[in-house]
PDB file of N, CA and C in Angstrom:
ATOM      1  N   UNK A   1       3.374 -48.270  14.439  1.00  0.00           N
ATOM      2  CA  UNK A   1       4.397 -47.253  14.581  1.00  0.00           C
ATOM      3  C   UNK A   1       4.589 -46.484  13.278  1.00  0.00           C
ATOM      4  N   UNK A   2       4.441 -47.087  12.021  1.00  0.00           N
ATOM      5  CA  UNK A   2       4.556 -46.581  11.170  1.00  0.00           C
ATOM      6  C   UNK A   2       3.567 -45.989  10.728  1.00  0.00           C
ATOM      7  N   UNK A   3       2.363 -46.534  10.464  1.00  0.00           N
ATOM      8  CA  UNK A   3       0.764 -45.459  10.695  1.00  0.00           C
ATOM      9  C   UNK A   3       1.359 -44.162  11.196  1.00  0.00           C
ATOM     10  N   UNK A   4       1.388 -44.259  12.565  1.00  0.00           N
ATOM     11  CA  UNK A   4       1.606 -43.073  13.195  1.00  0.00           C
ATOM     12  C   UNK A   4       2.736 -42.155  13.011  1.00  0.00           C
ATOM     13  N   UNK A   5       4.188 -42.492  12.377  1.00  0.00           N
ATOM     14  CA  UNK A   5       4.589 -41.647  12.140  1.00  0.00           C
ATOM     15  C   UNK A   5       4.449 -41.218  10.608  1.00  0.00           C
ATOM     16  N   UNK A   6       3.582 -41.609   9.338  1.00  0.00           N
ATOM     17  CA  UNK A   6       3.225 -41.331   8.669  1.00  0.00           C
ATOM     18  C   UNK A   6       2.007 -39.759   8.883  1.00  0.00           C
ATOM     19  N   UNK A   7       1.166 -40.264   9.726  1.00  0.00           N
ATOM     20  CA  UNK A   7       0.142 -39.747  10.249  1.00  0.00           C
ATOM     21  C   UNK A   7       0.952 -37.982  10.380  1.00  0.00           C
ATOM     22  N   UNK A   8       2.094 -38.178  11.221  1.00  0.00           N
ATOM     23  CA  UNK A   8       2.718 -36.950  11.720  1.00  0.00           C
ATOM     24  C   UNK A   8       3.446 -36.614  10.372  1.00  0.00           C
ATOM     25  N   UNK A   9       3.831 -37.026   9.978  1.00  0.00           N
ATOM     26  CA  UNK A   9       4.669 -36.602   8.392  1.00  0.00           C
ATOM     27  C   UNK A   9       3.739 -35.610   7.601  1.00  0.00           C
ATOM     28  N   UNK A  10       2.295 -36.053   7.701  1.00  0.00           N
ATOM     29  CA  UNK A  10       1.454 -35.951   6.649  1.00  0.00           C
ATOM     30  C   UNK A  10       0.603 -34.253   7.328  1.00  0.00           C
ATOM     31  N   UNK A  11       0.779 -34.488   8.718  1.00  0.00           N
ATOM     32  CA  UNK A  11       0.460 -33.578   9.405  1.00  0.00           C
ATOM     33  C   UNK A  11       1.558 -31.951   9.250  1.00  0.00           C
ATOM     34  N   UNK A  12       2.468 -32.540   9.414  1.00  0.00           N
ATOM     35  CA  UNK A  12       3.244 -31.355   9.652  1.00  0.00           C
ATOM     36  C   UNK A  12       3.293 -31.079   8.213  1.00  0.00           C
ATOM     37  N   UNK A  13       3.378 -31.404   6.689  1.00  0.00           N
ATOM     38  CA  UNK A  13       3.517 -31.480   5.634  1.00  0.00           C
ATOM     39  C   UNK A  13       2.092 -30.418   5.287  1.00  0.00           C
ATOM     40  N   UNK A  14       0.883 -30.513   6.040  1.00  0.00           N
ATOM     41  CA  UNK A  14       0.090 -29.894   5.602  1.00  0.00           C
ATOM     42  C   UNK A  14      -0.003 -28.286   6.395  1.00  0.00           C
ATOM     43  N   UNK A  15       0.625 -28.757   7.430  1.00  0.00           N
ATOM     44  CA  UNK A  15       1.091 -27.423   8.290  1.00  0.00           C
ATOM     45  C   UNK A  15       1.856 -26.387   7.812  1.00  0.00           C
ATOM     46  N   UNK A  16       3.191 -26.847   7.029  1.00  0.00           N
ATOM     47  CA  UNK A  16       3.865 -26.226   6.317  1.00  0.00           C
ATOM     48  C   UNK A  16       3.268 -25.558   5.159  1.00  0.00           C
ATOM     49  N   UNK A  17       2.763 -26.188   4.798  1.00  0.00           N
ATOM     50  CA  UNK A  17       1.833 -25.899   3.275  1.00  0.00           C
ATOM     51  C   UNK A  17       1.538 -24.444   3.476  1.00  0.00           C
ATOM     52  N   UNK A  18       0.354 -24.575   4.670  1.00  0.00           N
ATOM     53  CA  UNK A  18      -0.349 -23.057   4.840  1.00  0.00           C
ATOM     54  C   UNK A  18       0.897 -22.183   5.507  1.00  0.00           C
ATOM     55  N   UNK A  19       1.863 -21.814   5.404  1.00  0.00           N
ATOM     56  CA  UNK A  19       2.744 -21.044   6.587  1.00  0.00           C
ATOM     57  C   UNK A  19       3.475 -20.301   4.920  1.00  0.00           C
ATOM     58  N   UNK A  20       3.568 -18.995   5.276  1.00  0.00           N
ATOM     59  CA  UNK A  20       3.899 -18.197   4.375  1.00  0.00           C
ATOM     60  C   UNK A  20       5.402 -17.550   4.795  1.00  0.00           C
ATOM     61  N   UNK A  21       6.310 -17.795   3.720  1.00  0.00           N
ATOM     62  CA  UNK A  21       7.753 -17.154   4.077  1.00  0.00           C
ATOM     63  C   UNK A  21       7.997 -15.334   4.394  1.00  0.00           C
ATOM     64  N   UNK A  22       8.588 -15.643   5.492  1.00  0.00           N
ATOM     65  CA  UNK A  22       8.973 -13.680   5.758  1.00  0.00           C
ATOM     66  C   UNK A  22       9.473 -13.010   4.656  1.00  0.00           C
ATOM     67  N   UNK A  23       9.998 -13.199   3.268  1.00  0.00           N
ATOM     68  CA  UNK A  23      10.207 -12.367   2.115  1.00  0.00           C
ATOM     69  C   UNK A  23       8.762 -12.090   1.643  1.00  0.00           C
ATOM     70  N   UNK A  24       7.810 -13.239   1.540  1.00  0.00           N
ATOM     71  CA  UNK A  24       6.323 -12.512   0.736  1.00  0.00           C
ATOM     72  C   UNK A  24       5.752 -12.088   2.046  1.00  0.00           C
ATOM     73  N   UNK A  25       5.737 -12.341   3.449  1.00  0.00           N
ATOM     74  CA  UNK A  25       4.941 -11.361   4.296  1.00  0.00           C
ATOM     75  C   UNK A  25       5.567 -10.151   4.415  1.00  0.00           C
ATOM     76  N   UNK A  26       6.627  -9.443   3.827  1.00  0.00           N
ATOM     77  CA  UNK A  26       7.478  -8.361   3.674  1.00  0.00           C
ATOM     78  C   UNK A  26       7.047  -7.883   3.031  1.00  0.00           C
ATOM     79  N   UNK A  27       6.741  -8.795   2.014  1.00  0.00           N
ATOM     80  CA  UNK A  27       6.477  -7.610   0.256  1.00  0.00           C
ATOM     81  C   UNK A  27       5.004  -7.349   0.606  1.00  0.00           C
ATOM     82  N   UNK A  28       4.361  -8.273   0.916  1.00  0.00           N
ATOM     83  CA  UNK A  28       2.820  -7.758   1.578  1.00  0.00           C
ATOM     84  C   UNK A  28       2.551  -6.655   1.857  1.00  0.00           C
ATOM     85  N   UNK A  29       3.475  -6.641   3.347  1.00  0.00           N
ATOM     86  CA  UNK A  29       2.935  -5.501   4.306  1.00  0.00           C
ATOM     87  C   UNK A  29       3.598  -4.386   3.398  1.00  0.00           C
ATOM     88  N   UNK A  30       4.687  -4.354   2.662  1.00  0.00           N
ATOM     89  CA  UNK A  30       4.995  -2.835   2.312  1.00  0.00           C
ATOM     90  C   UNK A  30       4.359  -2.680   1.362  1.00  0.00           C
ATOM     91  N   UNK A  31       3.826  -3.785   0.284  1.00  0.00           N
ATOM     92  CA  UNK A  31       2.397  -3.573  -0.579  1.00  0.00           C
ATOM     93  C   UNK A  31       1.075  -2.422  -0.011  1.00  0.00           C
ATOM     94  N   UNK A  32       0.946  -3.158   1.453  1.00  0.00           N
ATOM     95  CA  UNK A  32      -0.178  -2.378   2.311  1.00  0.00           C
ATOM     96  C   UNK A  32      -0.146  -1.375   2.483  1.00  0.00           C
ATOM     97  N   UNK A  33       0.823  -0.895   3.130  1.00  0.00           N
ATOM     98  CA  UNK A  33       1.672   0.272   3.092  1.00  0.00           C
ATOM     99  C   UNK A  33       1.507   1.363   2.295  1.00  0.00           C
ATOM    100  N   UNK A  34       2.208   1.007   1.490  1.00  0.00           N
ATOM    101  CA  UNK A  34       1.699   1.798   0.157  1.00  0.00           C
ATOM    102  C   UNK A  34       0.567   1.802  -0.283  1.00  0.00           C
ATOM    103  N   UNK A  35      -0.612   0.995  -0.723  1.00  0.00           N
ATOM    104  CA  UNK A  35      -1.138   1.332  -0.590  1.00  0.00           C
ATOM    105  C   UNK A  35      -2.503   2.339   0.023  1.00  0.00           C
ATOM    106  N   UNK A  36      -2.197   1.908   1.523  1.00  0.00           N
ATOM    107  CA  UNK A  36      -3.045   3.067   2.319  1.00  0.00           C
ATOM    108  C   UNK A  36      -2.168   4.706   2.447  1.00  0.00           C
ATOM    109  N   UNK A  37      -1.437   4.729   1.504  1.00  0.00           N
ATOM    110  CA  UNK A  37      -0.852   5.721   2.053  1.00  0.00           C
ATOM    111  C   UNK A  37      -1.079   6.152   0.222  1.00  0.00           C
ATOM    112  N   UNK A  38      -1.279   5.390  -0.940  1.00  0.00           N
ATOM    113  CA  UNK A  38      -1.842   6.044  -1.692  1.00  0.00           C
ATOM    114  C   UNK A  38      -3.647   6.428  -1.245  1.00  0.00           C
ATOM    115  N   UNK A  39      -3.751   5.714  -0.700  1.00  0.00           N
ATOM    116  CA  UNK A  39      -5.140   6.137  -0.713  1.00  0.00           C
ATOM    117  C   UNK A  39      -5.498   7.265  -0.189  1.00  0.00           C
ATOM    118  N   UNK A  40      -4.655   7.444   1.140  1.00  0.00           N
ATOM    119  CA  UNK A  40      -5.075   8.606   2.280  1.00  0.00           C
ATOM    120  C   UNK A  40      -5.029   9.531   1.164  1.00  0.00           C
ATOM    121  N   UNK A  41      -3.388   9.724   0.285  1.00  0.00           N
ATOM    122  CA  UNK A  41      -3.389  10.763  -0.291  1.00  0.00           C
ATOM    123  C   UNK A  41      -4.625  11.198  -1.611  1.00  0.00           C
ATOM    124  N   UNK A  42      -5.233  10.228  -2.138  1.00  0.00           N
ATOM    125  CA  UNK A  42      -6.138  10.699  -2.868  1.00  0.00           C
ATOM    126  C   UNK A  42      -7.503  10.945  -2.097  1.00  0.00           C
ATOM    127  N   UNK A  43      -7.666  10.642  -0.466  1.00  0.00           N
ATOM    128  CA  UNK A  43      -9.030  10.975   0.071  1.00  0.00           C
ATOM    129  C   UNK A  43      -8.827  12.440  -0.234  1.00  0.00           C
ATOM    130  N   UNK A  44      -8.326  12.773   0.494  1.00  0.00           N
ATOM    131  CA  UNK A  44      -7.413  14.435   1.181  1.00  0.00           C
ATOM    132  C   UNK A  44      -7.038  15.364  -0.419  1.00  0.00           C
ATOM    133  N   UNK A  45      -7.366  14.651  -1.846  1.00  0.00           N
ATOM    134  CA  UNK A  45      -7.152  15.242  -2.850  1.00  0.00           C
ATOM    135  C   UNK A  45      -8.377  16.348  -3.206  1.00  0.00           C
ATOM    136  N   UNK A  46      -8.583  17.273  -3.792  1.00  0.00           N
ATOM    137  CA  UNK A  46      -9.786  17.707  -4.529  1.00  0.00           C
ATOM    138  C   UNK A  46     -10.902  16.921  -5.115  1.00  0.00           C
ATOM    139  N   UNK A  47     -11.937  17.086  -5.176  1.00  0.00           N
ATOM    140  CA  UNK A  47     -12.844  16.714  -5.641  1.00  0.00           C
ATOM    141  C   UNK A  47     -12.584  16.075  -7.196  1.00  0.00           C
ATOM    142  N   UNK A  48     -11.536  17.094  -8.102  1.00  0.00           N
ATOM    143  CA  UNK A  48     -11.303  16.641  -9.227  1.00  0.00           C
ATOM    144  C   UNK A  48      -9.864  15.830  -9.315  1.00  0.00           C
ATOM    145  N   UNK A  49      -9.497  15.616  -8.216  1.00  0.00           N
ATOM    146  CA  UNK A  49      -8.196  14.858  -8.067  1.00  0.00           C
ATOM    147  C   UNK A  49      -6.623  15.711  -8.114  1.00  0.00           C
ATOM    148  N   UNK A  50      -7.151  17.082  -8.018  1.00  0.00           N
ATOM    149  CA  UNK A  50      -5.684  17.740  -8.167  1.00  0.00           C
ATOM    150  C   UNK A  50      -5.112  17.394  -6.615  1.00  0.00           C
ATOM    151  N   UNK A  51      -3.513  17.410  -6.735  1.00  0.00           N
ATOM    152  CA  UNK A  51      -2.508  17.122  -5.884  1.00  0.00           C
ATOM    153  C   UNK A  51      -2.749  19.100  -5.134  1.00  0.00           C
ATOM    154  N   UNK A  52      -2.576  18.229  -3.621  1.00  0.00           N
ATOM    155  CA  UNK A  52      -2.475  19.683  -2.631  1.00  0.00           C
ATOM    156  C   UNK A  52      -1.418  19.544  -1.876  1.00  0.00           C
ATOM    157  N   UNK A  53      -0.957  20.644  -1.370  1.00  0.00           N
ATOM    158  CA  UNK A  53      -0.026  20.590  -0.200  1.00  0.00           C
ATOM    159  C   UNK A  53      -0.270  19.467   0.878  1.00  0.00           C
ATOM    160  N   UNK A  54      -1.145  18.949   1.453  1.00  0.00           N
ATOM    161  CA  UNK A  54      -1.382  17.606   2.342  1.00  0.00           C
ATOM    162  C   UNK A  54      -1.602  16.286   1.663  1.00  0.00           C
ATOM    163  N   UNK A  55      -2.028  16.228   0.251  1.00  0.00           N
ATOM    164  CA  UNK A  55      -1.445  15.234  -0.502  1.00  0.00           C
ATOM    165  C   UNK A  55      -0.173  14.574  -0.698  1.00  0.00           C
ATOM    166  N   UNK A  56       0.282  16.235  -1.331  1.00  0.00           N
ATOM    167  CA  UNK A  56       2.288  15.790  -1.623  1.00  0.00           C
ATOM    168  C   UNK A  56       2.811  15.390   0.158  1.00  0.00           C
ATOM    169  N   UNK A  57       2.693  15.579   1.093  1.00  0.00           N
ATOM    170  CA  UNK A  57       2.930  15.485   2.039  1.00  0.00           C
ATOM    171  C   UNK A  57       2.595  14.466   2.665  1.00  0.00           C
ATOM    172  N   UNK A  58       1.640  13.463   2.318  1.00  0.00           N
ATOM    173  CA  UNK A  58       1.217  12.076   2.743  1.00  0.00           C
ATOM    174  C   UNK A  58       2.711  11.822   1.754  1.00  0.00           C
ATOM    175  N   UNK A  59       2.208  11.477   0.183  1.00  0.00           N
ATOM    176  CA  UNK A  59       2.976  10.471  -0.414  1.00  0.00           C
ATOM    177  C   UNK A  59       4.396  10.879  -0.161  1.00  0.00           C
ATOM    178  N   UNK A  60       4.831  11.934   0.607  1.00  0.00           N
ATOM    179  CA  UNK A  60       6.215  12.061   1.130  1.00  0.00           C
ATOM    180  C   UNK A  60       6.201  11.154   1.948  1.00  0.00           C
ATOM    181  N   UNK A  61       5.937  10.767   2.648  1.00  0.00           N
ATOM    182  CA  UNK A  61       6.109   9.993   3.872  1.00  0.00           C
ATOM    183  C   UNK A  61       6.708   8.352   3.707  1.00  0.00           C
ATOM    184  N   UNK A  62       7.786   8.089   4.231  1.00  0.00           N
ATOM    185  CA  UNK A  62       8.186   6.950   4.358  1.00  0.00           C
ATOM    186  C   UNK A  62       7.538   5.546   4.202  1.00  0.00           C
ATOM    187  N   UNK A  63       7.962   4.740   3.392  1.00  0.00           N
ATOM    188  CA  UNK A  63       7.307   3.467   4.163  1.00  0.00           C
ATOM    189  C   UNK A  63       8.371   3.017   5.526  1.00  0.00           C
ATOM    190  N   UNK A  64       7.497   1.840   6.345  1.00  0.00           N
ATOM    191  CA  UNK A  64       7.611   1.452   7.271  1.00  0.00           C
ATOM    192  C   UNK A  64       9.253   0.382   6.878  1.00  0.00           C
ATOM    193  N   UNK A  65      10.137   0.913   8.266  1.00  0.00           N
ATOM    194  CA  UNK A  65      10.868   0.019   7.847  1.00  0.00           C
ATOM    195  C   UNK A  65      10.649  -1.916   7.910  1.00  0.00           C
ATOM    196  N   UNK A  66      11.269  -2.180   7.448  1.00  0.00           N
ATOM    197  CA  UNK A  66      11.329  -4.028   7.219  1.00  0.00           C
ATOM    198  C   UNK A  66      11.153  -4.114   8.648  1.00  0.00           C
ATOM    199  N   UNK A  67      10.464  -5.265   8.874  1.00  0.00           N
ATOM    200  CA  UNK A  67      10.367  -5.978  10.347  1.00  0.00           C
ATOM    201  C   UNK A  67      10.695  -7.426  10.472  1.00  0.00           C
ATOM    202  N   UNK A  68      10.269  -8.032   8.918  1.00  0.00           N
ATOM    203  CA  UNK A  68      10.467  -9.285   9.092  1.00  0.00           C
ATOM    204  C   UNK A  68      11.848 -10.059   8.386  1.00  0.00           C
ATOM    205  N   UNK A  69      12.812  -8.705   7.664  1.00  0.00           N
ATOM    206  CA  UNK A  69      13.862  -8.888   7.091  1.00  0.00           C
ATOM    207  C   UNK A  69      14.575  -8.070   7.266  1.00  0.00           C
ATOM    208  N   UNK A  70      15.966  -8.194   6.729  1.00  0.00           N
ATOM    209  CA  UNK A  70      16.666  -6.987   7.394  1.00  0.00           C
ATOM    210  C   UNK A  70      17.058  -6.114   5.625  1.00  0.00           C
TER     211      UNK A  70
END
């Protein structure tokens, strides 16, 4: 009996381990966020990197609100 509920202790203990809290999957995704939304804006830039009217107009754009926090 005790094997076995060791067994489950040790189990769920390693389960937990890998499981990531909703404050860093927050900061993640709005990490992501931002980033693809710097990126779009430098695809859509000039060749030499000057800022255009559809540049400034990406990095206007909002990030996504919170989903996993309030």
């Amino acid at each position: 009996m005790e094997c076995e509920l060791a067994a489950a202790r040790a189990d769920r203990e390693h389960i937990l381990s890998r499981m990531v809290t909703r404050t860093v999957a927050e900061e993640a995704r709005q990490r992501a966020a931002a980033g693809m939304r710097e990126k779009a804006a430098a695809i859509v830039e000039g060749p030499d990197g000057v800022p255009n009217v559809l540049s400034d107009a990406i990095d206007k754009l909002p990030l996504p609100r919170p989903r996993f926090t309030n």
